[in-house]
N, C-alpha and C. Protein backbone atom coordinates (compact mmCIF):
# COMPACT_ATOMS: atom_id res chain seq x y z
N UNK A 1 -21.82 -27.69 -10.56
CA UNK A 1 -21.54 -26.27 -10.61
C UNK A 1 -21.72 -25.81 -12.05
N UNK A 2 -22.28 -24.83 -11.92
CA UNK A 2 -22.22 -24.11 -13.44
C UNK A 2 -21.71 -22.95 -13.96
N UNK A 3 -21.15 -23.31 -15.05
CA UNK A 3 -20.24 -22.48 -15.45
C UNK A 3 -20.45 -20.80 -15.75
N UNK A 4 -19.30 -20.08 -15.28
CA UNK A 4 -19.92 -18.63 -15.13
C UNK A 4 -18.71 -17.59 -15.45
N UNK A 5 -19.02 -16.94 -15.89
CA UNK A 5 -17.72 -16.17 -16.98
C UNK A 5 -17.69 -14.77 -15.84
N UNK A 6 -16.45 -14.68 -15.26
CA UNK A 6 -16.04 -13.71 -14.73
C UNK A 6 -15.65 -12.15 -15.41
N UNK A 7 -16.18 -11.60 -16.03
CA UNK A 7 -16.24 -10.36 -16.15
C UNK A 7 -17.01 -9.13 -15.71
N UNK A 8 -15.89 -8.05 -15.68
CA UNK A 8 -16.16 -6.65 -14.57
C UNK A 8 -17.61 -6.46 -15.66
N UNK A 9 -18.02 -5.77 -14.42
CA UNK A 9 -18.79 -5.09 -15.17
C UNK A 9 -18.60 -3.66 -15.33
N UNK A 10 -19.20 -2.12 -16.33
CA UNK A 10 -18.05 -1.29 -16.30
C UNK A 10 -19.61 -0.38 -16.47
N UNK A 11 -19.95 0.14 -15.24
CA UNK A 11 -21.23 1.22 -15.48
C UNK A 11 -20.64 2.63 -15.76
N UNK A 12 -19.44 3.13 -15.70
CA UNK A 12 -18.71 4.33 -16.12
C UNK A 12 -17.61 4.28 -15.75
N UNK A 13 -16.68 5.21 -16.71
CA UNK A 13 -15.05 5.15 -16.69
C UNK A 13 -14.74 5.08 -15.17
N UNK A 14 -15.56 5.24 -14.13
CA UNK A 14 -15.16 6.04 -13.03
C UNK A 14 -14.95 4.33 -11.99
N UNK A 15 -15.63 3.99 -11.93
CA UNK A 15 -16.07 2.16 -11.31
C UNK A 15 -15.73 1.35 -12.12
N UNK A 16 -15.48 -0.06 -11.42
CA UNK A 16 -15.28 -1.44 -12.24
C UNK A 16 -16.08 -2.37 -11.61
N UNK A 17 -16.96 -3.06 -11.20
CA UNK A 17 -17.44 -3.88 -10.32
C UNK A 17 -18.15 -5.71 -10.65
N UNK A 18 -17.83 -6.46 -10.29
CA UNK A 18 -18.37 -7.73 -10.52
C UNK A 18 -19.78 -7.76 -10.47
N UNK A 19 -19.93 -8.37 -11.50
CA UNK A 19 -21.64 -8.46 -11.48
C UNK A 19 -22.41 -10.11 -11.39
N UNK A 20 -22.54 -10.51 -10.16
CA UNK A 20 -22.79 -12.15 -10.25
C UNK A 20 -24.33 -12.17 -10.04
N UNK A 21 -25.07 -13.11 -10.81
CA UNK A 21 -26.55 -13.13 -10.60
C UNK A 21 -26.68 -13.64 -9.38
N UNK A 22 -28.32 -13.18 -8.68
CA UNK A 22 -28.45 -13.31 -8.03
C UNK A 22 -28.77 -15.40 -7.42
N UNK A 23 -28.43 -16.13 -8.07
CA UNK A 23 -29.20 -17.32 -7.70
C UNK A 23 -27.83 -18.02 -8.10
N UNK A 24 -26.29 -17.52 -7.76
CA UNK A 24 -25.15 -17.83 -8.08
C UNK A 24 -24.84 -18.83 -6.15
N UNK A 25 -24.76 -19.85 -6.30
CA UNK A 25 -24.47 -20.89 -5.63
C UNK A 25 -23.20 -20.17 -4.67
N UNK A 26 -23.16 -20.93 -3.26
CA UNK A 26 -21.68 -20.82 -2.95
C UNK A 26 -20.28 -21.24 -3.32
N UNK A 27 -20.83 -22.74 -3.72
CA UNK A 27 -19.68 -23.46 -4.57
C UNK A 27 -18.98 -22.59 -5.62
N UNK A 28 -19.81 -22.10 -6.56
CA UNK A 28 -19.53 -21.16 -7.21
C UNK A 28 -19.54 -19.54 -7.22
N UNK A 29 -19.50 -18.86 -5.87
CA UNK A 29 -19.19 -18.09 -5.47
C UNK A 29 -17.90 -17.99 -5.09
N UNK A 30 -17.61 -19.43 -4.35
CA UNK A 30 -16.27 -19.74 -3.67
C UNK A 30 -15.22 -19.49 -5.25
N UNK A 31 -15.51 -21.06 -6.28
CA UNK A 31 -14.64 -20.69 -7.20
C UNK A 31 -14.08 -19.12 -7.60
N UNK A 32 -15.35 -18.31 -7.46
CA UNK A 32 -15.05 -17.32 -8.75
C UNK A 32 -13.54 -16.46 -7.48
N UNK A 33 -13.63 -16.97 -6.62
CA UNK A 33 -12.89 -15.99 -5.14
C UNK A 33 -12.10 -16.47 -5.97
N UNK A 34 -11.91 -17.67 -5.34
CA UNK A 34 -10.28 -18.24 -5.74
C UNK A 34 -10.03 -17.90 -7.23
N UNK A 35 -10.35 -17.52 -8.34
CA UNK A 35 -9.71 -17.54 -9.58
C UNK A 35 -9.33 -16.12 -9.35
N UNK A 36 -10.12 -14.92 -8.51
CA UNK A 36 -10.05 -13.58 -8.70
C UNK A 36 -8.64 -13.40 -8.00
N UNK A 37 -8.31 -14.16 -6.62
CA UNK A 37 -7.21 -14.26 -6.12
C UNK A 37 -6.20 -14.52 -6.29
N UNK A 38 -6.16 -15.78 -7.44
CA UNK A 38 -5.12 -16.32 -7.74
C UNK A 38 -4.91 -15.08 -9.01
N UNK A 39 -5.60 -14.31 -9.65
CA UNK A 39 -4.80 -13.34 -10.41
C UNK A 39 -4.80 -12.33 -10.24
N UNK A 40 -4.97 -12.08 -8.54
CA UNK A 40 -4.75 -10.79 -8.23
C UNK A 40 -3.10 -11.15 -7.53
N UNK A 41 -3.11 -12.48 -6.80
CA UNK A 41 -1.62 -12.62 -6.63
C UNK A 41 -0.42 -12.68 -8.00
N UNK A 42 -1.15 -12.85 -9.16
CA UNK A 42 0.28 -13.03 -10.13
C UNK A 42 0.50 -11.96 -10.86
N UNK A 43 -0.78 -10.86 -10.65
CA UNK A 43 -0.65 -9.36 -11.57
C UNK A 43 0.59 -8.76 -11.18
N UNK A 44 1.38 -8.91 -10.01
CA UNK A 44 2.29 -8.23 -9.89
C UNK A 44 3.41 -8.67 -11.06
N UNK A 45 3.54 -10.29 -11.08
CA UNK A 45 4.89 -10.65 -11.39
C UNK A 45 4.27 -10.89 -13.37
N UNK A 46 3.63 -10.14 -13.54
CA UNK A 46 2.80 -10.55 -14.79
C UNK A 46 3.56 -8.69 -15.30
N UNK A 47 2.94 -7.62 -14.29
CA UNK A 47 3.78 -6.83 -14.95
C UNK A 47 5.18 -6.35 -14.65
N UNK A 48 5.87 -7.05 -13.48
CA UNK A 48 7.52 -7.19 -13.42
C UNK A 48 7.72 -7.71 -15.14
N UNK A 49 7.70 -8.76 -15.31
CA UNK A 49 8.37 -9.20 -16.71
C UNK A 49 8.04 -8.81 -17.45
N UNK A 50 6.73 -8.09 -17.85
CA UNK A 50 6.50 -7.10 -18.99
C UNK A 50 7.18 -5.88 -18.86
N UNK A 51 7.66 -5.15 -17.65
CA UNK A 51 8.28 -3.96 -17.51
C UNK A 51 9.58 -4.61 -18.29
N UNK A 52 10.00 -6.08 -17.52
CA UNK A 52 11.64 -6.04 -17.69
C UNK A 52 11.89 -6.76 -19.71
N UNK A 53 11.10 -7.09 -19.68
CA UNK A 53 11.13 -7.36 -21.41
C UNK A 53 10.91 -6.04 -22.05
N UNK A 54 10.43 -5.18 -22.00
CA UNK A 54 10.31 -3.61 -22.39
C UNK A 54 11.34 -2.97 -21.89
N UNK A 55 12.03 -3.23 -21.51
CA UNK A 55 13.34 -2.14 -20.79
C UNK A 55 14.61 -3.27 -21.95
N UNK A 56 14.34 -4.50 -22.08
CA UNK A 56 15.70 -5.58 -22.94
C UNK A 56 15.12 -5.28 -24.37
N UNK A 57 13.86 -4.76 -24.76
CA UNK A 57 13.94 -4.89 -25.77
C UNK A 57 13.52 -3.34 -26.45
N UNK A 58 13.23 -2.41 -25.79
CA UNK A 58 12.94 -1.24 -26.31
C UNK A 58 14.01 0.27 -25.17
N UNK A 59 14.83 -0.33 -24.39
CA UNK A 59 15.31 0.92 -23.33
C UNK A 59 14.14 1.73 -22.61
N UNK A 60 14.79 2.91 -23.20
CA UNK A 60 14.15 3.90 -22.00
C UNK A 60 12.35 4.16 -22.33
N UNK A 61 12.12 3.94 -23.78
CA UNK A 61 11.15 3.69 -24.27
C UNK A 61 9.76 3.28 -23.43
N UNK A 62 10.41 2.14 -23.12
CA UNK A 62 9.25 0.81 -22.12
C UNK A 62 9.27 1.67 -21.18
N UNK A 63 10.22 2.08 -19.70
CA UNK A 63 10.06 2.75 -18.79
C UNK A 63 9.61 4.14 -18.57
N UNK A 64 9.43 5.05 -19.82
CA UNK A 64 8.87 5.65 -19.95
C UNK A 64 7.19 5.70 -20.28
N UNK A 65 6.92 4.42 -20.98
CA UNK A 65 5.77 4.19 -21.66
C UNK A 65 5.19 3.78 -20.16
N UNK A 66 5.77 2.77 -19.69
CA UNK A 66 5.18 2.16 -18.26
C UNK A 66 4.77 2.72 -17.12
N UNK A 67 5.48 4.21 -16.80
CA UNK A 67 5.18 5.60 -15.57
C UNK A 67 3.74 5.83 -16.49
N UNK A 68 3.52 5.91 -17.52
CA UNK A 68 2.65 6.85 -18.27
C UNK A 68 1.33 6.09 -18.27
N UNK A 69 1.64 4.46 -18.57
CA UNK A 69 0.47 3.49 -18.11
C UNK A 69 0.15 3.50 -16.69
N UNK A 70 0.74 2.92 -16.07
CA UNK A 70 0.72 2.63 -14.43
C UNK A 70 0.66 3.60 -13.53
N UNK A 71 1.56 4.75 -13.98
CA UNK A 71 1.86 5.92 -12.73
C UNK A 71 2.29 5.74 -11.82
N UNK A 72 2.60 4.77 -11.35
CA UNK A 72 3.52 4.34 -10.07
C UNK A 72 5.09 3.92 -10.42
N UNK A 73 6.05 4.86 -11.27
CA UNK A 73 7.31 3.85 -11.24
C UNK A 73 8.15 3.54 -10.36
N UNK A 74 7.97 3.99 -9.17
CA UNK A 74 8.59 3.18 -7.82
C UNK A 74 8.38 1.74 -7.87
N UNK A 75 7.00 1.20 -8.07
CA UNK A 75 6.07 0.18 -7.72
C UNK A 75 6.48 -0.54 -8.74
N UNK A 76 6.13 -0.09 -10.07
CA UNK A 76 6.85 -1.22 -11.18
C UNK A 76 8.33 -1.62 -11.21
N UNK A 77 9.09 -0.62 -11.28
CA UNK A 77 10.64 -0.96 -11.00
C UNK A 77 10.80 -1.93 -10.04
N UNK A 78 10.43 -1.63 -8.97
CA UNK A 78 10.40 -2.95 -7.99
C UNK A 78 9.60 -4.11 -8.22
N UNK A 79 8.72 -4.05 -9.03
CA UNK A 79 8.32 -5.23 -9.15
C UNK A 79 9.35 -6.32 -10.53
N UNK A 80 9.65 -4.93 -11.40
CA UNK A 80 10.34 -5.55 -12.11
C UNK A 80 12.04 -6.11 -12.07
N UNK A 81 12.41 -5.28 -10.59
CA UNK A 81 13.42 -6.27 -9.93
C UNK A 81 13.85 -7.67 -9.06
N UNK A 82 12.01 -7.37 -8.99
CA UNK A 82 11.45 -8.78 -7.67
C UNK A 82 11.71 -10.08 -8.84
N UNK A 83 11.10 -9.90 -10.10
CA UNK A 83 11.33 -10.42 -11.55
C UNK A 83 12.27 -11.24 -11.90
N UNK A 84 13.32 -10.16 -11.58
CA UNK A 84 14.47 -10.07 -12.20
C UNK A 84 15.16 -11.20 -10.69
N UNK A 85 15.32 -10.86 -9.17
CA UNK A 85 15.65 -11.83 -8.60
C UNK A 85 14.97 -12.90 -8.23
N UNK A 86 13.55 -13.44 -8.62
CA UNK A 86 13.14 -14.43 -8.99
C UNK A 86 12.63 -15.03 -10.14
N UNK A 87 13.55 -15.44 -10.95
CA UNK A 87 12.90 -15.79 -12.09
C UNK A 87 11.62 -16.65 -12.20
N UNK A 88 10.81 -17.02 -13.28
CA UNK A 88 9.56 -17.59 -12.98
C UNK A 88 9.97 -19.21 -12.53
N UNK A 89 10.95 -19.95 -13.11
CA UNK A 89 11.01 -21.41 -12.35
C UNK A 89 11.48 -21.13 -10.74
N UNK A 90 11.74 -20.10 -10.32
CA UNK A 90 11.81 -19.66 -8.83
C UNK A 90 10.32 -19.39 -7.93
N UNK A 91 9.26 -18.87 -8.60
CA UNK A 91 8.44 -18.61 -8.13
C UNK A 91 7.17 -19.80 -7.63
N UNK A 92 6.51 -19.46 -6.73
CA UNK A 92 5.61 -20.35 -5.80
C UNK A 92 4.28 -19.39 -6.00
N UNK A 93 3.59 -20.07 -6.83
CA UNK A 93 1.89 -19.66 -7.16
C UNK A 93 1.44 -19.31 -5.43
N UNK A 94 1.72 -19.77 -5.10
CA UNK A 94 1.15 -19.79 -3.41
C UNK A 94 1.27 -18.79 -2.82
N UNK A 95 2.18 -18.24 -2.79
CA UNK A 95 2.55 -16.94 -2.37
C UNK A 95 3.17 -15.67 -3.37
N UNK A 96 2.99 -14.66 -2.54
CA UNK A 96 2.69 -13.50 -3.63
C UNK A 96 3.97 -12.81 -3.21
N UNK A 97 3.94 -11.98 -4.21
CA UNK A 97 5.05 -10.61 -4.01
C UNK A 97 5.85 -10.48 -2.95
N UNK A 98 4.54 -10.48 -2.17
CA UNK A 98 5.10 -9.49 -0.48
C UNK A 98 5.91 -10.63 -0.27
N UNK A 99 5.47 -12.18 -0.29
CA UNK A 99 6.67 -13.06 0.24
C UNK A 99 7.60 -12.91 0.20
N UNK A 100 7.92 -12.87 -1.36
CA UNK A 100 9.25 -12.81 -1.82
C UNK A 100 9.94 -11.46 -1.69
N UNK A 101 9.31 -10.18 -1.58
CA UNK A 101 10.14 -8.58 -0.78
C UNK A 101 10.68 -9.12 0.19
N UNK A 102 10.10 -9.75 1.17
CA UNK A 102 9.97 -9.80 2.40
C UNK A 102 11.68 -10.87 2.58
N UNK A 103 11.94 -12.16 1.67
CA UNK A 103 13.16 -12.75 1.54
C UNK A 103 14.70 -11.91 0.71
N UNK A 104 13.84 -10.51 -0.24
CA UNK A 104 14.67 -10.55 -1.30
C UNK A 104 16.23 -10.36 -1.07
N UNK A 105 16.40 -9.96 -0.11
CA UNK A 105 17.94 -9.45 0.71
C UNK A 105 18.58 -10.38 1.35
N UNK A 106 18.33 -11.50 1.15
CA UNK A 106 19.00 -12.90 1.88
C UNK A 106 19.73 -13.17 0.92
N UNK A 107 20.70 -14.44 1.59
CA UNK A 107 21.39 -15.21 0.60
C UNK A 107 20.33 -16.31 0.05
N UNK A 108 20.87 -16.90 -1.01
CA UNK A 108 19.58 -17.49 -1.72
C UNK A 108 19.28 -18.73 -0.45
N UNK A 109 20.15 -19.87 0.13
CA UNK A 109 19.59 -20.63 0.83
C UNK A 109 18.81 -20.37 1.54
N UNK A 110 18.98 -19.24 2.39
CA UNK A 110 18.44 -18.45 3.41
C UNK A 110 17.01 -17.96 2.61
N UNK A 111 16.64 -17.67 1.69
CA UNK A 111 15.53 -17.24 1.04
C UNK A 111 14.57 -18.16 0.64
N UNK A 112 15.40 -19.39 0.10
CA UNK A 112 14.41 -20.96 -0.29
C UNK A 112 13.85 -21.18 0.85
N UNK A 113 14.64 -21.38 2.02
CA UNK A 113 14.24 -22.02 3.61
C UNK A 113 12.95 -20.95 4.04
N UNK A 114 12.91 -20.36 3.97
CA UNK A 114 12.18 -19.21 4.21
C UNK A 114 11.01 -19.41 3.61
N UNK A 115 10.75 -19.26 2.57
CA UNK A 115 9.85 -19.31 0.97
C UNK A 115 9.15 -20.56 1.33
N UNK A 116 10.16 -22.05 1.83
CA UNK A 116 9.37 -23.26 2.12
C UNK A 116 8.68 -22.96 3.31
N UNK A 117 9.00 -22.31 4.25
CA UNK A 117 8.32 -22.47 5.50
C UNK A 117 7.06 -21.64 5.21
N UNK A 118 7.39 -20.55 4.69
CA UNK A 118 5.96 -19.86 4.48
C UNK A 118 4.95 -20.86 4.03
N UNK A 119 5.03 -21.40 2.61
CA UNK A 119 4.28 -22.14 2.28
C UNK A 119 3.50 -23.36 3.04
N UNK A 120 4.57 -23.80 3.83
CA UNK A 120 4.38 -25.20 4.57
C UNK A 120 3.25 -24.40 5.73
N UNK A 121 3.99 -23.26 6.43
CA UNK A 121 3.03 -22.94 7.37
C UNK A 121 2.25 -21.69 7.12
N UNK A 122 1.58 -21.47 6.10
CA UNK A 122 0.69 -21.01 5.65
C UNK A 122 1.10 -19.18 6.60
N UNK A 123 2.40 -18.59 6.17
CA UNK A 123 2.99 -17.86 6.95
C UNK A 123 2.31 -16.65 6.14
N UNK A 124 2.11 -15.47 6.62
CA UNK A 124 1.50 -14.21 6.16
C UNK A 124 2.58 -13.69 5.83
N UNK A 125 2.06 -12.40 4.72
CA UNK A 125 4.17 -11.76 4.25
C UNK A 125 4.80 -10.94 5.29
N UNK A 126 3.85 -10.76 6.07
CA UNK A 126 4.23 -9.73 7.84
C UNK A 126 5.17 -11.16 8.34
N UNK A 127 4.67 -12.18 8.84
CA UNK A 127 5.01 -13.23 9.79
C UNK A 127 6.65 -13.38 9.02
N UNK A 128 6.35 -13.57 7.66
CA UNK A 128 8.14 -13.78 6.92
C UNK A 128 9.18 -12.61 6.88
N UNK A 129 8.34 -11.42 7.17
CA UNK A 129 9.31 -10.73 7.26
C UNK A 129 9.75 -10.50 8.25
N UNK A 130 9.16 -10.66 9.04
CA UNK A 130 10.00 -10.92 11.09
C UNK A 130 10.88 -12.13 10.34
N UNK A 131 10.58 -13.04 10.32
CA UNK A 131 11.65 -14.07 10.17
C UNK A 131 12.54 -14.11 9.43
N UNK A 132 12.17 -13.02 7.92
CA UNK A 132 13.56 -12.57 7.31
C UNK A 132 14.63 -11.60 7.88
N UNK A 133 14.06 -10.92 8.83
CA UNK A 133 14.73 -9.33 9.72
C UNK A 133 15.58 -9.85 10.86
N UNK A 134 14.89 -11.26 11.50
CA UNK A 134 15.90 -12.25 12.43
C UNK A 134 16.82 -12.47 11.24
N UNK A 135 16.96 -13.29 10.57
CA UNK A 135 17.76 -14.18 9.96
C UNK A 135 18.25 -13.17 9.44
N UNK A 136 18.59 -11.94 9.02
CA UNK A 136 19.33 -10.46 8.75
C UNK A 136 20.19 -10.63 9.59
N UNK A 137 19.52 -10.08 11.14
CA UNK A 137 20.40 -10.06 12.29
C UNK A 137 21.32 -10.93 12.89
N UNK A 138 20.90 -12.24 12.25
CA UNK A 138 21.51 -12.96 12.98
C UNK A 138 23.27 -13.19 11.91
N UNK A 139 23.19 -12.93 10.80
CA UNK A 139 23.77 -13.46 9.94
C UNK A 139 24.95 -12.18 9.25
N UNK A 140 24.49 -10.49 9.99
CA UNK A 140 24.89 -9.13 9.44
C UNK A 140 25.68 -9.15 10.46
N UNK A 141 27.11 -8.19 10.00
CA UNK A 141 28.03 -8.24 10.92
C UNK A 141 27.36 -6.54 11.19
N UNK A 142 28.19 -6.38 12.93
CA UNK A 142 27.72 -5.43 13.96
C UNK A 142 27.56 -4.19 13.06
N UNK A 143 26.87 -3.42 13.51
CA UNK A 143 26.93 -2.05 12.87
C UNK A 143 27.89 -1.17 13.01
N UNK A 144 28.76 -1.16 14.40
CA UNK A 144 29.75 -0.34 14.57
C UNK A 144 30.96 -1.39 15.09
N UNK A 145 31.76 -2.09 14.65
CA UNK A 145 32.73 -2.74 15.60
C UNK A 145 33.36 -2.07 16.78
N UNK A 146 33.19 -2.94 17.87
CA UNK A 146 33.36 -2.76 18.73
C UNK A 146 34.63 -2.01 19.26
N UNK A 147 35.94 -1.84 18.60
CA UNK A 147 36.95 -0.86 18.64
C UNK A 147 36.55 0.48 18.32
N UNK A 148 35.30 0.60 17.81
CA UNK A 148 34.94 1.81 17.15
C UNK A 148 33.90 2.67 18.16
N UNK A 149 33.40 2.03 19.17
CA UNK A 149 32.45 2.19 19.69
C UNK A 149 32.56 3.57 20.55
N UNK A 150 33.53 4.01 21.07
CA UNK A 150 34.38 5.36 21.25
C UNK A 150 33.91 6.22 20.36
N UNK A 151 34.35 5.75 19.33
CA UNK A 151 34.32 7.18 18.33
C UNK A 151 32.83 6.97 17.58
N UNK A 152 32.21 6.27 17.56
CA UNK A 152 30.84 6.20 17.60
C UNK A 152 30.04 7.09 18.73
N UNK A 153 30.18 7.20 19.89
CA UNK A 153 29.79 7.98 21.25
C UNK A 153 30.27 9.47 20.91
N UNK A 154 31.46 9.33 20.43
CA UNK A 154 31.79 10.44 20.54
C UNK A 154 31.04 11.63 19.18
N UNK A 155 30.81 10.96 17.85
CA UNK A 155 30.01 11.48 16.76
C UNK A 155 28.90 11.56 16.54
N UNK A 156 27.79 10.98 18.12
CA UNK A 156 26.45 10.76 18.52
C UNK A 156 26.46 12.20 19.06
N UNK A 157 27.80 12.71 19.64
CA UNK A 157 27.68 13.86 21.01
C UNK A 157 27.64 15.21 19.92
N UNK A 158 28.43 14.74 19.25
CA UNK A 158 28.38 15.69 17.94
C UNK A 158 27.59 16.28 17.35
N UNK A 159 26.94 15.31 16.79
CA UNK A 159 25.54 15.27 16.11
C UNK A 159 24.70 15.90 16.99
N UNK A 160 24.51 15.57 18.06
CA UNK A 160 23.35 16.26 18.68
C UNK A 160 24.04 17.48 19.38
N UNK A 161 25.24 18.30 19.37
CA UNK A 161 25.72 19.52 19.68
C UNK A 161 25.22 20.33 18.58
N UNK A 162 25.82 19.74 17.22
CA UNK A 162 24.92 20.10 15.90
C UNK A 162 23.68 20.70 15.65
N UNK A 163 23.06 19.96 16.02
CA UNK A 163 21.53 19.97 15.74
C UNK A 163 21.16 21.09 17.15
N UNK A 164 21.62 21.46 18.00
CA UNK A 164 21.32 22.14 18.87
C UNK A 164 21.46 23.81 18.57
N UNK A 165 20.28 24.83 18.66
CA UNK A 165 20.40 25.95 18.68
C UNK A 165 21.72 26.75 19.85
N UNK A 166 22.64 27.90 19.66
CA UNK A 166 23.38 27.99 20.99
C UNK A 166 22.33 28.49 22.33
N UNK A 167 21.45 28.54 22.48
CA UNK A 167 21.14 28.74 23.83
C UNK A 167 21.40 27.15 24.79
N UNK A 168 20.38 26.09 24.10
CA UNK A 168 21.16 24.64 24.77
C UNK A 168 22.88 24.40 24.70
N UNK A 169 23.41 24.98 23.88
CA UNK A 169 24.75 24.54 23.90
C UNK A 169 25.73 25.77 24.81
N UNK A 170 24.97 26.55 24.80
CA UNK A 170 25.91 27.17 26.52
C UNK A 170 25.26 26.30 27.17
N UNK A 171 23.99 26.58 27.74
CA UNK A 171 23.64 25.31 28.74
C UNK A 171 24.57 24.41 29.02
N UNK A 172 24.65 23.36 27.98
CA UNK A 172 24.90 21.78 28.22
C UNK A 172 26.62 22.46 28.47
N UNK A 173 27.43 23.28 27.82
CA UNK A 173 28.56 23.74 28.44
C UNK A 173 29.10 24.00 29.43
N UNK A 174 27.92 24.84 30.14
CA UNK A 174 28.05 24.98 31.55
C UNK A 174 27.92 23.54 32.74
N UNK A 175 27.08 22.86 31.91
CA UNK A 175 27.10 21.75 32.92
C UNK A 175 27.93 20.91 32.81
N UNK A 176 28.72 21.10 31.49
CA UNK A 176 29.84 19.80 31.15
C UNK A 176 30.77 20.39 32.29
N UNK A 177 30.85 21.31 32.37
CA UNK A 177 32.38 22.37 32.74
C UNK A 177 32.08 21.93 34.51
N UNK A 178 30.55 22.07 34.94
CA UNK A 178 30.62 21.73 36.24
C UNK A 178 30.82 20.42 36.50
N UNK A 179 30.83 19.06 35.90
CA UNK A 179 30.46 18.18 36.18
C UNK A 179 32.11 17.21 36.46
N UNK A 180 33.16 18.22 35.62
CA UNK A 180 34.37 17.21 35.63
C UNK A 180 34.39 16.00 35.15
N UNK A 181 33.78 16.10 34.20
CA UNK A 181 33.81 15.03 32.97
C UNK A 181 33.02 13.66 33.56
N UNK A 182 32.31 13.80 34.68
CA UNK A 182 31.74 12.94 35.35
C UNK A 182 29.53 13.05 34.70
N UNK A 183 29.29 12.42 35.65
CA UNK A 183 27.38 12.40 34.95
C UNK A 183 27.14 13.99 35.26
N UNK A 184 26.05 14.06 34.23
CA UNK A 184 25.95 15.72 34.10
C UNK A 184 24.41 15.43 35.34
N UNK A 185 24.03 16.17 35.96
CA UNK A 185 22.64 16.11 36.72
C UNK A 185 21.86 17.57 36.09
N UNK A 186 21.01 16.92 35.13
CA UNK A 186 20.35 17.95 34.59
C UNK A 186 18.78 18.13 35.53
C-alpha cells in the first residue's frame, strides 16, 4: 500500500471535499475510510473537553467564544457533559457519542453492561437505546403510585375540561348529568 496524505481539498469557502487520485487502490481507499471514521467518531469528545477545559479555565469566556465558533450551544454543552460523565479512561474508541447518550442516565453498572454489549455485539446507538429505555423501565419506580391513581383520573378529567372551549363543556355536562355517573354514550 502506498502511502497517501489525507487532506480536504478546499475549491471555495463554500465546499470542502476529498480529493483521491484516480489510480488510488481499494486497500487504500478502504484505509483512508477507516482513518476518516475513526475521527469523525472522536470529533465529538475532542470538542466536549475543549469546551469543558475553556469553561475550568477561562468561565463564561470559553462558552461564549464556543456558540460564536460552532453555533450550536445546545450540541456542545452536551457534548461537553457527555465529557464530563465519561471521562477519557471511560471511553471505548469503538463506539461513539450516540452510545454513550444513549447509556448516560443509568446507574454506572447498568451503563458499563450496556457499553460492553454494544461493543461485543456490534450494537447500533438506536439498538442501545431500546436497551437503555428497557433497563429505565425496568429499574424506575411507577409514574403515579398506585394510591394515587384516583386523583390522577381525576386531574386527566380536568385537564381536558380545561383545554375545552364551553360549547363541548355544556355538551359533555349534559351527558354527565344524563348518565348518573355511569358510561357516558356519546
Amino acid at each position: 500500500m502506498t502511502a497517501i496524505t489525507i487532506a480536504p481539498m478546499v475549491p471555495s469557502d463554500q465546499s470542502v471535499a476529498l480529493a483521491l487520485p484516480p489510480d488510488t487502490d481499494l486497500e487504500t481507499w478502504r484505509a483512508i475510510g477507516q482513518t476518516i471514521a475513526a475521527q469523525h467518531r472522536n470529533t465529538g469528545w475532542l470538542v466536549g473537553d475543549w469546551l469543558n477545559f475553556g469553561k475550568a479555565q477561562f468561565g463564561n469566556q470559553a462558552e461564549m467564544f464556543a456558540v460564536e465558533l460552532l453555533g450550536e450551544p445546545k450540541s456542545a454543552r452536551q457534548l461537553a457533559a457527555l465529557c464530563s460523565a465519561f471521562p477519557s479512561d471511560r471511553r471505548n474508541p469503538a463506539l461513539s457519542q450516540q452510545h454513550y447518550l444513549a447509556v448516560r442516565d443509568l446507574p454506572a453498572p447498568d451503563r458499563e453492561r450496556l457499553l460492553s454489549q454494544a461493543e461485543a455485539e456490534r450494537l447500533t446507538p438506536r439498538d442501545l437505546k431500546y436497551r437503555a429505555a428497557a433497563r429505565k423501565a425496568e429499574i424506575a419506580p411507577p409514574l403515579i403510585p398506585e394510591a394515587d391513581l384516583d386523583y390522577a383520573e381525576l386531574m386527566a378529567i380536568v385537564r381536558a375540561w380545561n383545554r375545552a372551549s364551553s360549547g363541548p363543556r355544556r355538551e359533555f355536562a349534559e351527558l354527565m348529568s344524563e348518565s348518573d355517573y355511569g358510561i357516558i354514550e356519546a
